[in-house]
Protein backbone atom coordinates (compact mmCIF):
# COMPACT_ATOMS: atom_id res chain seq x y z
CA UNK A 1 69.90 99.59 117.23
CA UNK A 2 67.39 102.19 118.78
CA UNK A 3 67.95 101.06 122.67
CA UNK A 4 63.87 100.90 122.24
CA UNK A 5 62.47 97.06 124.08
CA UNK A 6 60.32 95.27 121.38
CA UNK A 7 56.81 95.27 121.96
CA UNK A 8 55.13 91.57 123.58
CA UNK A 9 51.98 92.14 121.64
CA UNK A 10 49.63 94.89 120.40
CA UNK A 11 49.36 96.96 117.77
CA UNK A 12 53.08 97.62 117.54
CA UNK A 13 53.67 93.60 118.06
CA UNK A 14 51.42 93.33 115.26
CA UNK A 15 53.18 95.96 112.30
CA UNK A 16 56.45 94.20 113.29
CA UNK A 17 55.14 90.85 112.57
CA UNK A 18 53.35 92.32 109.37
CA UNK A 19 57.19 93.37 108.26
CA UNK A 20 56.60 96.80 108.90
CA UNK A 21 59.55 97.58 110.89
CA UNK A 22 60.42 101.41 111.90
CA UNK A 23 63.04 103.05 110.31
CA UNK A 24 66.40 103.12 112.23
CA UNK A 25 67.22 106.36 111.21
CA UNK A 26 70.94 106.45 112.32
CA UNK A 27 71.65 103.53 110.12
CA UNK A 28 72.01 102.91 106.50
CA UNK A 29 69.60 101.58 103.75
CA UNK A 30 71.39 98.36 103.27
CA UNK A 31 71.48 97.67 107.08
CA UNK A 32 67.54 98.78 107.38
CA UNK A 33 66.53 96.65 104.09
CA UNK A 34 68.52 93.61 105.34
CA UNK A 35 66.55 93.69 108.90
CA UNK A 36 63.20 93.81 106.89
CA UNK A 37 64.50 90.58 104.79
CA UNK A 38 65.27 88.98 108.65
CA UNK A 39 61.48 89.67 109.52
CA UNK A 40 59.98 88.35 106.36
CA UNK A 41 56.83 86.10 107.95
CA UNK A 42 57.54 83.70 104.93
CA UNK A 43 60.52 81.96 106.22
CA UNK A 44 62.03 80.87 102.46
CA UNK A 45 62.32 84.55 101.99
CA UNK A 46 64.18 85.16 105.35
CA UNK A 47 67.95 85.14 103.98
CA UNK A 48 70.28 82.11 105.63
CA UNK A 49 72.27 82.19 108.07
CA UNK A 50 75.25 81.11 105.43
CA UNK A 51 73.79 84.42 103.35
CA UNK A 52 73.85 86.59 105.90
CA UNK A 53 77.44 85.49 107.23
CA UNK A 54 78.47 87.06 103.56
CA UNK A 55 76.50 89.76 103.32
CA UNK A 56 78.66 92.77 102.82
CA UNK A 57 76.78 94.24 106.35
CA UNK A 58 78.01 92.03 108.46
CA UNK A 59 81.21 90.70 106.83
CA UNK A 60 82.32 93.35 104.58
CA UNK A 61 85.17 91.74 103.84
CA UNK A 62 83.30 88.79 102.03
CA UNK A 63 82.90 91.43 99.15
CA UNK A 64 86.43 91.48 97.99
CA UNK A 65 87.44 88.55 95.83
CA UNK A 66 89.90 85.57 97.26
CA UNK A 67 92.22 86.91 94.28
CA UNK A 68 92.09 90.19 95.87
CA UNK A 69 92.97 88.91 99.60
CA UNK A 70 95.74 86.52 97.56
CA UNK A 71 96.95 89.93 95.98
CA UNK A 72 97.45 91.39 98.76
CA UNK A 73 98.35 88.76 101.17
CA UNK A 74 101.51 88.52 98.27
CA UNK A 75 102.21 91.93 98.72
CA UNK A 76 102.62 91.76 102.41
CA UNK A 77 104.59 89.08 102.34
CA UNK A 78 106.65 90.83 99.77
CA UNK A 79 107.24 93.90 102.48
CA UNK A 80 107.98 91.74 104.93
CA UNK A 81 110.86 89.91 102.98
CA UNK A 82 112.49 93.24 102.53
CA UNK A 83 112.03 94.15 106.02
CA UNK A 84 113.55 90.88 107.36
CA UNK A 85 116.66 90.93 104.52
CA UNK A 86 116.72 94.77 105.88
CA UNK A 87 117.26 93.85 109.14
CA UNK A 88 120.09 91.08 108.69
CA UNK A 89 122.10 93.59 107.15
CA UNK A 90 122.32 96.16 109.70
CA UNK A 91 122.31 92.79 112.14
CA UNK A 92 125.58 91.99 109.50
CA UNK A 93 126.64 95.77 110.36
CA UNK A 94 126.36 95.77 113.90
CA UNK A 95 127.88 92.74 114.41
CA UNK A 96 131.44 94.17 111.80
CA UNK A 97 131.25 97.54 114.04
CA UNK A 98 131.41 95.82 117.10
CA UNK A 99 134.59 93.38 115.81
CA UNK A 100 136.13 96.41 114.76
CA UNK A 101 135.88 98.27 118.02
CA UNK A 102 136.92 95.42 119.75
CA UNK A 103 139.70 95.55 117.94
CA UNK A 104 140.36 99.21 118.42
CA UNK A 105 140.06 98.73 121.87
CA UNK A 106 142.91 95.96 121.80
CA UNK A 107 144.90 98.27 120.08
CA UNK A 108 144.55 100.63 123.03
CA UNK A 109 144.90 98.23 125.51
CA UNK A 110 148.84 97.02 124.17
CA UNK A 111 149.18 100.95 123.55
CA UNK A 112 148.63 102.07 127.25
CA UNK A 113 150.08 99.18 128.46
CA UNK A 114 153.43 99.69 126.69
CA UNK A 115 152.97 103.29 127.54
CA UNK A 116 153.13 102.77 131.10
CA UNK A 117 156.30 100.62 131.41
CA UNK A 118 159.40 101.64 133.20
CA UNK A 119 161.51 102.18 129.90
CA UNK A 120 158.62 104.50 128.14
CA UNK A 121 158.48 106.86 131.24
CA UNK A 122 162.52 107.82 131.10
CA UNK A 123 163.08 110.35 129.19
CA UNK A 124 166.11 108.85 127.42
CA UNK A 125 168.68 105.71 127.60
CA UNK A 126 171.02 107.69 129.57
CA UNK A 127 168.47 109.15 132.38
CA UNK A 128 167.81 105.05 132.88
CA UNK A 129 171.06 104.45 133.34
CA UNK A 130 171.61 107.30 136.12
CA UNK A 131 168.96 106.17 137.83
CA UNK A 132 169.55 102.76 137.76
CA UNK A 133 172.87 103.48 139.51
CA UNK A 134 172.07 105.60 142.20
């Protein structure tokens, strides 16, 4: 709050108890009003501690409705289902783009191979056969 230590009795001790607590000025009105209902010296008009776990000060999101959260809990869930159907199809794509460059690759594989065998390097039948003889 104000980084001020409370007072142990006096005057000041005294307005406090009385409810008249200063102003903190770099808060709101709702946060101010709901530390004067803490400091009430009648306790039944103190708020609970169940009352002031909802109040919208210290758990805003107690305002919005459960049909609210369900709304948009639904609509999360939503995204999320098109994310994850999303992602198995490009997990579908990756997985068809690497069979068919595996493929390719066989393809170059037999290619070089055949490419480097003796009858591929002549030149013709004939140049084989000249060779071969010598």
């Amino acid at each position: 709050g104000t980084n001020s230590t409370l007072p142990k009795n006096g005057d000041e001790w005294d307005r406090i108890r009385d409810g008249k607590l200063p102003r903190v000025k770099h808060c709101s009105d709702a946060f101010n009003d709901l530390l004067h209902a803490m400091i009430k010296s009648d306790v039944s008009e103190r708020p609970s501690s169940s009352e002031l776990a909802e109040h919208p000060i210290v758990s805003p999101i107690s305002e919005r409705s459960k049909n609210q959260l369900f709304d948009e809990l639904q609509e999360e869930q939503r995204k999320n289902s098109v994310l994850a159907k999303k992602l198995l199809d490009y997990m579908f794509l990756a997985n068809e783009l690497e069979r068919v460059c595996s493929q390719i690759r066989a393809v170059d594989m037999n290619k070089s191979h055949r490419d480097s065998s003796p009858l591929q390097r002549s030149s013709s039948v004939s140049d084989f056969r000249i060779t071969s003889v010598l």
